[in-house]
C-alpha atoms as a PDB file:
ATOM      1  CA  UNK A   1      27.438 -18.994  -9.609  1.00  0.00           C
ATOM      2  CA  UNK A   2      25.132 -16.925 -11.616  1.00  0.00           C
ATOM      3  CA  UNK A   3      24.366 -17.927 -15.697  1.00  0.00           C
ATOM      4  CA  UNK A   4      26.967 -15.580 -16.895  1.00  0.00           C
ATOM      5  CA  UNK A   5      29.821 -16.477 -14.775  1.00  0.00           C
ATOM      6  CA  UNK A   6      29.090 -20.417 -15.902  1.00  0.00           C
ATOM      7  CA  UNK A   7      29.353 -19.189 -19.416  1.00  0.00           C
ATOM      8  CA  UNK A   8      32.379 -17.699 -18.822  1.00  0.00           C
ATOM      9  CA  UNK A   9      34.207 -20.338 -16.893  1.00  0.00           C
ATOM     10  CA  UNK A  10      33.116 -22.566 -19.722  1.00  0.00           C
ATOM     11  CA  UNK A  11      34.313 -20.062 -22.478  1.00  0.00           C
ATOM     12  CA  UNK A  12      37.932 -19.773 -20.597  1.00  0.00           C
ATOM     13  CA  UNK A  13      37.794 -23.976 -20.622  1.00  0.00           C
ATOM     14  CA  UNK A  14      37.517 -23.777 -24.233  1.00  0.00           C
ATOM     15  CA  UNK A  15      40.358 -21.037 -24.920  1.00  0.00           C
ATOM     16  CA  UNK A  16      42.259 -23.075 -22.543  1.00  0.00           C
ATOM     17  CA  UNK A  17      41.749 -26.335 -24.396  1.00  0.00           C
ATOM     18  CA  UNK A  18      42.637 -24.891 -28.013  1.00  0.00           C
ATOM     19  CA  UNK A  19      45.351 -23.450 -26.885  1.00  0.00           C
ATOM     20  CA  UNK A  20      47.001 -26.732 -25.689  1.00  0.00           C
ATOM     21  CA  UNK A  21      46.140 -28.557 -28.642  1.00  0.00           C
ATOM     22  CA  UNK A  22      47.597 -26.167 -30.573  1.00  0.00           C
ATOM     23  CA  UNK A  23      50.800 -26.218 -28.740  1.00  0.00           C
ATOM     24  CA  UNK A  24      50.755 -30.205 -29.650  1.00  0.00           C
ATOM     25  CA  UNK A  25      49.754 -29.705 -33.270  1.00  0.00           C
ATOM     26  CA  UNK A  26      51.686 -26.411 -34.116  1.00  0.00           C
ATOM     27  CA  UNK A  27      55.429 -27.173 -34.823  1.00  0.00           C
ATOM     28  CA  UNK A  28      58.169 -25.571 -32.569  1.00  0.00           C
ATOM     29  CA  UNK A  29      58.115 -22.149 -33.261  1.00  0.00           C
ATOM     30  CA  UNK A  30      61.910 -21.081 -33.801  1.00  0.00           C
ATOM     31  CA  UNK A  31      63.216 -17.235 -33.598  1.00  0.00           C
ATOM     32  CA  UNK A  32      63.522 -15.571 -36.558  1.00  0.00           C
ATOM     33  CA  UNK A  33      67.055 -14.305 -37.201  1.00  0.00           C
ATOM     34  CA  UNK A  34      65.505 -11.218 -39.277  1.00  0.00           C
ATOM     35  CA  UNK A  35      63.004 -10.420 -35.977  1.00  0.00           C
ATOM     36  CA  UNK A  36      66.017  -8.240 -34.993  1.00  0.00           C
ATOM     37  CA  UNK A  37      66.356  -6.229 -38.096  1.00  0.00           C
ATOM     38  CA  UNK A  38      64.243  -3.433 -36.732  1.00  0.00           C
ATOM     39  CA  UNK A  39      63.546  -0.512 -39.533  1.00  0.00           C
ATOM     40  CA  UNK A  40      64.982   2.045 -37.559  1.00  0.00           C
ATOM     41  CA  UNK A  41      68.779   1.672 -37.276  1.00  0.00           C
ATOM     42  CA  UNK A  42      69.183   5.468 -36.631  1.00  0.00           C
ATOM     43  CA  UNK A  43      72.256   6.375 -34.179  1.00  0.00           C
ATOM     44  CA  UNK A  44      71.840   9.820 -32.074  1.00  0.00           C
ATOM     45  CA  UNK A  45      74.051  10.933 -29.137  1.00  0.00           C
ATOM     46  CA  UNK A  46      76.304   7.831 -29.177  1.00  0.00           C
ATOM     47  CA  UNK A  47      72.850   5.942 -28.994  1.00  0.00           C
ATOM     48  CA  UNK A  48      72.435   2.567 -31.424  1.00  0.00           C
ATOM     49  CA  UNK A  49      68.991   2.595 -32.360  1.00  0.00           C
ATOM     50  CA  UNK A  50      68.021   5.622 -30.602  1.00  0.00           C
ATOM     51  CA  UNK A  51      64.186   6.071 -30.598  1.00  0.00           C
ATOM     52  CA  UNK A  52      63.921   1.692 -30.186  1.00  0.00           C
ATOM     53  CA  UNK A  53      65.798   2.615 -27.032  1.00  0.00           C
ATOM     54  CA  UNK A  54      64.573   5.302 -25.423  1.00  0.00           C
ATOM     55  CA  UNK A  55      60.832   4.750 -26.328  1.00  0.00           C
ATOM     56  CA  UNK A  56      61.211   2.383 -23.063  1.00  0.00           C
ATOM     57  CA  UNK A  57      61.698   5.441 -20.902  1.00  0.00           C
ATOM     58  CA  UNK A  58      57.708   5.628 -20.565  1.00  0.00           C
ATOM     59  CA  UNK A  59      57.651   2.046 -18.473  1.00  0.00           C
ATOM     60  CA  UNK A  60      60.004   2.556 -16.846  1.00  0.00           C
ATOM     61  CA  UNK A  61      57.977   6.054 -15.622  1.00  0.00           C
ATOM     62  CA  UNK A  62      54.442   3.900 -15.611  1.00  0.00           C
ATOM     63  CA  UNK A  63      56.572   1.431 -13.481  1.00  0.00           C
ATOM     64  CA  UNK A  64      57.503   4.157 -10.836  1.00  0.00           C
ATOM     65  CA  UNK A  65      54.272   5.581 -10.250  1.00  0.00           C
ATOM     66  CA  UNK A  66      52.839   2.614  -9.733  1.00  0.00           C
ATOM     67  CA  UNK A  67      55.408   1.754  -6.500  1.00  0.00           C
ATOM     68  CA  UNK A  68      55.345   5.372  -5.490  1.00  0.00           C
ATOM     69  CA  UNK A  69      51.343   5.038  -5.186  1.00  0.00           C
ATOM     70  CA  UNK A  70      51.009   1.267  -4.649  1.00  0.00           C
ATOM     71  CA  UNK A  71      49.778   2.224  -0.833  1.00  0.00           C
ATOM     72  CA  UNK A  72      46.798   3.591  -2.278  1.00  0.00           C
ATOM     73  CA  UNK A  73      45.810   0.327  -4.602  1.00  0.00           C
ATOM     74  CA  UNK A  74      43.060  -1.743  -2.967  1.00  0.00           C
ATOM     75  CA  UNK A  75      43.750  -5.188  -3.005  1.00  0.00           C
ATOM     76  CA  UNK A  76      46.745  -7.496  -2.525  1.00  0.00           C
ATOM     77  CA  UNK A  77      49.427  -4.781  -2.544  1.00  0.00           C
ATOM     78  CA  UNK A  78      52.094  -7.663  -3.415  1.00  0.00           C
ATOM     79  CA  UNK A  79      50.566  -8.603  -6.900  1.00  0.00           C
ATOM     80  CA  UNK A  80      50.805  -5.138  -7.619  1.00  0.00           C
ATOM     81  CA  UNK A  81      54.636  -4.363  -6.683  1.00  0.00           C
ATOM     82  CA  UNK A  82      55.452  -7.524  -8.896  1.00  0.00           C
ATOM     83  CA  UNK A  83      53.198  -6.168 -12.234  1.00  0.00           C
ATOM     84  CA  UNK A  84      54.990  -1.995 -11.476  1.00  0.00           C
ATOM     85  CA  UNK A  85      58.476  -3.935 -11.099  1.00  0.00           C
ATOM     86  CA  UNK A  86      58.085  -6.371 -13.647  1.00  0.00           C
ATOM     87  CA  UNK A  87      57.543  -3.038 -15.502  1.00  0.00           C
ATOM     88  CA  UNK A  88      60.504  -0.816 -14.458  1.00  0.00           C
ATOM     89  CA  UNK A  89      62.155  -3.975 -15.659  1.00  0.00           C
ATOM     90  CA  UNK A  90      60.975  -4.076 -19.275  1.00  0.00           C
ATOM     91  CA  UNK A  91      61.917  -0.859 -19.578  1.00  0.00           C
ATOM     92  CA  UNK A  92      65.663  -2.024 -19.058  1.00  0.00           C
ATOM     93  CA  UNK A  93      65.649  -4.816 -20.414  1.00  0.00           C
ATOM     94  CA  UNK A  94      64.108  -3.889 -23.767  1.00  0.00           C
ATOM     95  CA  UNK A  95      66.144  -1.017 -23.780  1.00  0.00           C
ATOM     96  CA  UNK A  96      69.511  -3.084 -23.072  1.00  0.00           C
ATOM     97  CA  UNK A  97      67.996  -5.147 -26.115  1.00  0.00           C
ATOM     98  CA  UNK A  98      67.499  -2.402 -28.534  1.00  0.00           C
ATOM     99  CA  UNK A  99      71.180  -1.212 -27.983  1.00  0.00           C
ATOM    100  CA  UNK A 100      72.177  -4.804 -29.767  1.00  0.00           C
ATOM    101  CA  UNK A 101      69.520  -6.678 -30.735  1.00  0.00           C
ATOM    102  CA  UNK A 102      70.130 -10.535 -30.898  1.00  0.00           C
ATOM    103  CA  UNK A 103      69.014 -13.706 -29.546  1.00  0.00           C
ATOM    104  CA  UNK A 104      71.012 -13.197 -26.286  1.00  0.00           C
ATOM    105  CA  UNK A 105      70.254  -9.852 -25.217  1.00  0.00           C
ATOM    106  CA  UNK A 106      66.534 -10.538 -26.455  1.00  0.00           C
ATOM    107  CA  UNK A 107      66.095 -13.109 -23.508  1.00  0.00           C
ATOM    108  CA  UNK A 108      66.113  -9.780 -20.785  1.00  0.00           C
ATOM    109  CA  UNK A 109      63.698  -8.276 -22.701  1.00  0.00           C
ATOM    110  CA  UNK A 110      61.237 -11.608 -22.668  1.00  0.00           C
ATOM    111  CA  UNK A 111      61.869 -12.415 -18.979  1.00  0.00           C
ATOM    112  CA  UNK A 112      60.702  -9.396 -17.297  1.00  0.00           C
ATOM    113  CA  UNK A 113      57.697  -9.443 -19.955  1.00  0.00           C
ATOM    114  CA  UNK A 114      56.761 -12.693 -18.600  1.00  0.00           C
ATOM    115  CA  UNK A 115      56.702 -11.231 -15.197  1.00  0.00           C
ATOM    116  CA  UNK A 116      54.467  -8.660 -16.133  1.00  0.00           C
ATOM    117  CA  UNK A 117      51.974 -11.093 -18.205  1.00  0.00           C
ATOM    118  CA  UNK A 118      51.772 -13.544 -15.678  1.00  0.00           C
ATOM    119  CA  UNK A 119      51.364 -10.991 -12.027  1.00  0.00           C
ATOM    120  CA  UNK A 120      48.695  -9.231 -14.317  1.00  0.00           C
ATOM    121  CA  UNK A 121      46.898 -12.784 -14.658  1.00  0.00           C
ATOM    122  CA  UNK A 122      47.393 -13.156 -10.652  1.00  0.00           C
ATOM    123  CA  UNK A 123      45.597  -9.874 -10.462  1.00  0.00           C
ATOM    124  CA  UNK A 124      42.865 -10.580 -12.750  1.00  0.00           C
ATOM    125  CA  UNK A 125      41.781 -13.660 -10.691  1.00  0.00           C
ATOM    126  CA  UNK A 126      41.923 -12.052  -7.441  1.00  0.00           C
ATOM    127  CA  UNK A 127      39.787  -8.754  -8.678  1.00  0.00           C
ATOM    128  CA  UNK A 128      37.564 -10.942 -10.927  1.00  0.00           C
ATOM    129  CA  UNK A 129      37.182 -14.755  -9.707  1.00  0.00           C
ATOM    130  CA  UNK A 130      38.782 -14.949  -6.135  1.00  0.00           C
ATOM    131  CA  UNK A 131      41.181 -12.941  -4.188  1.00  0.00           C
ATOM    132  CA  UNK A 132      43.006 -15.513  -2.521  1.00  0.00           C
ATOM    133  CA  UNK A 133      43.473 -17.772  -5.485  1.00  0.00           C
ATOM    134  CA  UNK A 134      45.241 -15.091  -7.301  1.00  0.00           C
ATOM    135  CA  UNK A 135      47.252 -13.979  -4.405  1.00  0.00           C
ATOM    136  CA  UNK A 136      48.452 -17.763  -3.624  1.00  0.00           C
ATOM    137  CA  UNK A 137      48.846 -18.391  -7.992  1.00  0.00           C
ATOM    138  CA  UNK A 138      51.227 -15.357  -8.045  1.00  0.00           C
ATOM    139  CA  UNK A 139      54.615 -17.304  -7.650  1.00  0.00           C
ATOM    140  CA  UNK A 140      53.653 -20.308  -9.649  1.00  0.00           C
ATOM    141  CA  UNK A 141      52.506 -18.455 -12.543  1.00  0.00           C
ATOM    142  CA  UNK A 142      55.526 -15.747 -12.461  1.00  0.00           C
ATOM    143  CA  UNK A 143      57.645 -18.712 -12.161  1.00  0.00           C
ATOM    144  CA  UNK A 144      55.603 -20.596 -15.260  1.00  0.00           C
ATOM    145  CA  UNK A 145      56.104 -17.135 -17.633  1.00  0.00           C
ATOM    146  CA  UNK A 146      59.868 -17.533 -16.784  1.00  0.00           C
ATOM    147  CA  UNK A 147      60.061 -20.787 -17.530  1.00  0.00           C
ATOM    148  CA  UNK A 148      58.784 -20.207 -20.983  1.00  0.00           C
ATOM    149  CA  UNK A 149      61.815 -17.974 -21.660  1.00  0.00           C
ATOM    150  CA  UNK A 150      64.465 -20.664 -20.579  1.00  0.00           C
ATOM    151  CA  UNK A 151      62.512 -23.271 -22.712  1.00  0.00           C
ATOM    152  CA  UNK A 152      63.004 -20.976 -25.876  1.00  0.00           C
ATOM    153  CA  UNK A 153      66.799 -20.665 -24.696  1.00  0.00           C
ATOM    154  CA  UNK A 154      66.951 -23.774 -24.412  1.00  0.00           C
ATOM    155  CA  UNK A 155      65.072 -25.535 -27.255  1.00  0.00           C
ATOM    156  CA  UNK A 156      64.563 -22.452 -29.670  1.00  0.00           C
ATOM    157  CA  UNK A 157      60.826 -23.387 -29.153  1.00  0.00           C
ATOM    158  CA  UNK A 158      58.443 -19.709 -28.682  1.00  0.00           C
ATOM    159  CA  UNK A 159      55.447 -21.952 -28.306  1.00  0.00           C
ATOM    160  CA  UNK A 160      55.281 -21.765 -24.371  1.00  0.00           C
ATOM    161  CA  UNK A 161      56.291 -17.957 -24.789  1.00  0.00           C
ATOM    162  CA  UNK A 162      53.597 -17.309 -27.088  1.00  0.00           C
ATOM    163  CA  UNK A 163      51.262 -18.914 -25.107  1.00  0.00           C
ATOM    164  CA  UNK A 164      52.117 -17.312 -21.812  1.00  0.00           C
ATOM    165  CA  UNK A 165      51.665 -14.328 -23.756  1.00  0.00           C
ATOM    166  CA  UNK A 166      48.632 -14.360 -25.637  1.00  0.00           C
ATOM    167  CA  UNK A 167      46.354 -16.197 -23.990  1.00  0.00           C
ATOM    168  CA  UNK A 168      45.838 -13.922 -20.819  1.00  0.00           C
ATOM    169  CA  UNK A 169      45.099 -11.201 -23.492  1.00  0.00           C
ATOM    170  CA  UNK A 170      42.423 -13.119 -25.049  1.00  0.00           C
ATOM    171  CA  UNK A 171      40.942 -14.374 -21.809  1.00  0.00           C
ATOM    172  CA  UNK A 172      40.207 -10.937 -20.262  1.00  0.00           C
ATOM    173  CA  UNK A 173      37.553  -9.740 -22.482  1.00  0.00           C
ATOM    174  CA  UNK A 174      35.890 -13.049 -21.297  1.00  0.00           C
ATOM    175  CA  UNK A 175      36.436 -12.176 -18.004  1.00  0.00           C
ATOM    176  CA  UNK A 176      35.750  -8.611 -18.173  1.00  0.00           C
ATOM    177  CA  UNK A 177      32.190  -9.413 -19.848  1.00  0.00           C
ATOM    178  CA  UNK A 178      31.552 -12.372 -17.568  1.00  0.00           C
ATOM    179  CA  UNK A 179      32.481 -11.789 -14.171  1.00  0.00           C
ATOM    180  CA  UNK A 180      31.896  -8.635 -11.490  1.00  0.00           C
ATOM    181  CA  UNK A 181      34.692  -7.088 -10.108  1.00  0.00           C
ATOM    182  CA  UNK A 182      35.310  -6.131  -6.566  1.00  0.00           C
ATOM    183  CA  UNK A 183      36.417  -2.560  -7.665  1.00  0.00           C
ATOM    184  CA  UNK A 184      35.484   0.494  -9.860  1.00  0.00           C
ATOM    185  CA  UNK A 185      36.464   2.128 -13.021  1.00  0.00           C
ATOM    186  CA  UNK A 186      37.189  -1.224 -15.213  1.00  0.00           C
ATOM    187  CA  UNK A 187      37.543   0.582 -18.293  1.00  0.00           C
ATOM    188  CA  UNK A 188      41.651   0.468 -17.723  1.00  0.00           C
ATOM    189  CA  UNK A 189      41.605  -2.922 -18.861  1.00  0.00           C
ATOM    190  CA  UNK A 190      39.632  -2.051 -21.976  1.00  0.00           C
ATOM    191  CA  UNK A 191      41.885   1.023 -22.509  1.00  0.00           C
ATOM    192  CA  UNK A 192      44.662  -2.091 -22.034  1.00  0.00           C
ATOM    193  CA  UNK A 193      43.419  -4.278 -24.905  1.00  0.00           C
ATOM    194  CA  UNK A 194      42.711  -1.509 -27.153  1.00  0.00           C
ATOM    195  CA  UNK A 195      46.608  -0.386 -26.420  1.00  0.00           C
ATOM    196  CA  UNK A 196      47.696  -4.139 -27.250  1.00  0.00           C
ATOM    197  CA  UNK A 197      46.300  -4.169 -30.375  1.00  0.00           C
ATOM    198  CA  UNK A 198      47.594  -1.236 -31.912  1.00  0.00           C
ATOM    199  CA  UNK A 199      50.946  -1.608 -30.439  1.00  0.00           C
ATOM    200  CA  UNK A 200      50.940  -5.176 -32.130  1.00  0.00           C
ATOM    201  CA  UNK A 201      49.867  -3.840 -35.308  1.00  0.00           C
ATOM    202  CA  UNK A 202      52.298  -1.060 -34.948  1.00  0.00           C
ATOM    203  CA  UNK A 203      55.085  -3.443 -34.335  1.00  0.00           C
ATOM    204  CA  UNK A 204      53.946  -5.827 -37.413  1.00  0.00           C
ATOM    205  CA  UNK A 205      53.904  -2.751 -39.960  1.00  0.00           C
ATOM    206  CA  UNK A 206      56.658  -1.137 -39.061  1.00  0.00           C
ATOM    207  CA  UNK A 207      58.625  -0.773 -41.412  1.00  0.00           C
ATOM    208  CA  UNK A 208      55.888   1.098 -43.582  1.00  0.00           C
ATOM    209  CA  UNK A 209      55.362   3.226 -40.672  1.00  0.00           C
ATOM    210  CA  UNK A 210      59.050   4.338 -40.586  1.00  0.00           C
ATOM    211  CA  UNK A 211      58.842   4.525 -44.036  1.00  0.00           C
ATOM    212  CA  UNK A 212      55.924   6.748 -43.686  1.00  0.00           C
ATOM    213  CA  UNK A 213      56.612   8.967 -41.067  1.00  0.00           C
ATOM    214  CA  UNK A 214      60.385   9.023 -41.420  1.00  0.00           C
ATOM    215  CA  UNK A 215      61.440   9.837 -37.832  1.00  0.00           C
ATOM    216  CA  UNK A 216      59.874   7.316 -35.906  1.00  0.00           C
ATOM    217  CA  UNK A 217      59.109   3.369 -36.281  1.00  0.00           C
ATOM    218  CA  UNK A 218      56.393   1.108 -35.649  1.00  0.00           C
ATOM    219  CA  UNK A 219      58.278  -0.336 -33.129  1.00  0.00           C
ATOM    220  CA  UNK A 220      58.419   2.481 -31.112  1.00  0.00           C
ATOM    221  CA  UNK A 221      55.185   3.135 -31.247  1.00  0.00           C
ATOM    222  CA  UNK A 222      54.387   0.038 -29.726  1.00  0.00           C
ATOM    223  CA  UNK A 223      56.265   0.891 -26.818  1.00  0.00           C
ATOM    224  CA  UNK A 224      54.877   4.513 -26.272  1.00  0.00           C
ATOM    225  CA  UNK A 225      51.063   2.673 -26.809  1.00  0.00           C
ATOM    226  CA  UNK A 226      51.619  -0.198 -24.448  1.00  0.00           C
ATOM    227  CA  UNK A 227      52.741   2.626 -22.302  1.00  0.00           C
ATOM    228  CA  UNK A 228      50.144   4.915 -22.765  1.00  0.00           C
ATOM    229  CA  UNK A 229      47.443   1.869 -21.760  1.00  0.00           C
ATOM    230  CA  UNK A 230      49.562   0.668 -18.447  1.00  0.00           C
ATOM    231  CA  UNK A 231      49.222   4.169 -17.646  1.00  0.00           C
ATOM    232  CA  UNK A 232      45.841   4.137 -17.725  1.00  0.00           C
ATOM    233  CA  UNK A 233      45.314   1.214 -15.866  1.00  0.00           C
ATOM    234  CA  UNK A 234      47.572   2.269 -13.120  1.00  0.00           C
ATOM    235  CA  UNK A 235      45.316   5.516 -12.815  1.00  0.00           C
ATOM    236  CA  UNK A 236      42.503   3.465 -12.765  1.00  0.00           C
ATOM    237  CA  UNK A 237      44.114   1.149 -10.208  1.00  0.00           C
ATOM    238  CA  UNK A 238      45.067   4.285  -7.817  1.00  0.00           C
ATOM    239  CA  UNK A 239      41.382   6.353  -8.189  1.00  0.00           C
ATOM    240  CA  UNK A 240      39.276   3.273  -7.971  1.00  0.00           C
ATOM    241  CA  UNK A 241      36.952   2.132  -5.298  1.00  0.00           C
ATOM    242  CA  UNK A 242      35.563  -0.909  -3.937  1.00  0.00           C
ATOM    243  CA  UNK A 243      32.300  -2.391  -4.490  1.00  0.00           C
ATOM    244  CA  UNK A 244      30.595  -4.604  -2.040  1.00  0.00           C
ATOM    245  CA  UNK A 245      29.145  -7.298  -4.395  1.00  0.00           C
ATOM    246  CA  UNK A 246      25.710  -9.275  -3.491  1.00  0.00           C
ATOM    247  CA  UNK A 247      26.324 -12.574  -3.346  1.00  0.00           C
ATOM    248  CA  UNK A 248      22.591 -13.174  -2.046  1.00  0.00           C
END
């Protein structure tokens, strides 16, 4: 294991560690009632919440052309049907949300989230650190994301959700700096973290967004940026080539 890989393993150790301890230390994290009060209410074509709603269109279109092309993806092609159907599905389920947002319909947005999170952590490990451990961690970690969702249903406790969230999104620039890949054209994961920031700030500021632009929220936006950066990675994913790496 070369210098920089130790580093890294060691870095992800460390992100892992605080992370649990702050589950332990941080109190249960309940759902805000007022998270649903989205600043766009506006109603068009017998649509509740219109532009909330049909800014999912876009995954569900990212989701598709990932399935339709998913024969030309190097790799474990099943990692990659669960991340372009786990993305079809947030499409539906955060669109089925958006038509009444509450607690209830909010759990089929977070389920097929986790899905995606959790088959793009599978991937990561196979393309990164080792294909087989990603391929055989698939299940178990899809089945991990999903369990954070019941837990919140269950307890009214985001901490595991947060978690299952976040930390894969803070543990890829590790990766991406510390480890080779076995393929080409890795800026779609850059392009993906870029994309997850400003769709988070978008969704924390939007209400002065909507109140700014008038026509659309920041909430939207989120969804046509997260969009926008799948899309690039799934480009990257179809175009890209493999490189045989030294391990001499």
């Amino acid at each position: 294991m070369r210098t920089q890989e130790k580093i890294g393993v060691g870095l992800l150790i460390v992100l892992a560690v605080f992370s649990a301890i702050g589950f332990f230390l941080i109190d249960p994290i309940a759902q805000d009632p007022l998270y649903h009060n989205f600043s766009d209410a506006v109603e068009m074509f017998n649509v509740a919440n219109f532009w909330n709603v049909v800014s999912n269109i876009p995954f569900a279109i990212v989701g598709i052309w990932g399935l339709i092309n998913v024969n030309k993806i190097l790799g474990y092609k099943i990692q990659y049907c669960f991340l372009f159907i786990g993305i079809i599905l947030v499409s539906i389920g955060s669109g089925y949300y958006h038509l009444s947002p509450t607690n209830s319909s909010l759990v089929w947005d977070r389920l097929p989230m986790t899905i995606v999170f959790m088959s793009f952590v599978s991937i990561i490990l196979s393309e990164f650190i080792n294909p087989k451990l990603g391929n055989r961690l698939l299940m178990p970690l899809v089945f991990v994301g999903m369990l954070s969702v019941v837990y919140w249903v269950v307890f009214n406790d985001l901490r595991p959700y947060v978690l299952v969230q976040f930390y894969p999104m803070f543990a890829l620039p590790i990766i991406l700096l510390s480890f080779k890949s076995s393929f080409t054209m890795n800026y779609g994961y850059w392009t993906l973290i870029v994309a997850y920031i400003i769709a988070k700030l978008s969704e924390n500021y939007d209400e002065e967004i909507f109140g700014t632009l008038s026509f659309i929220s920041g909430h939207s936006i989120k969804h046509i940026i997260s969009a926008i950066g799948l899309a690039v990675l799934v480009f990257t994913y179809i175009e890209r080539r493999e490189i045989i790496l030294n391990t001499v």
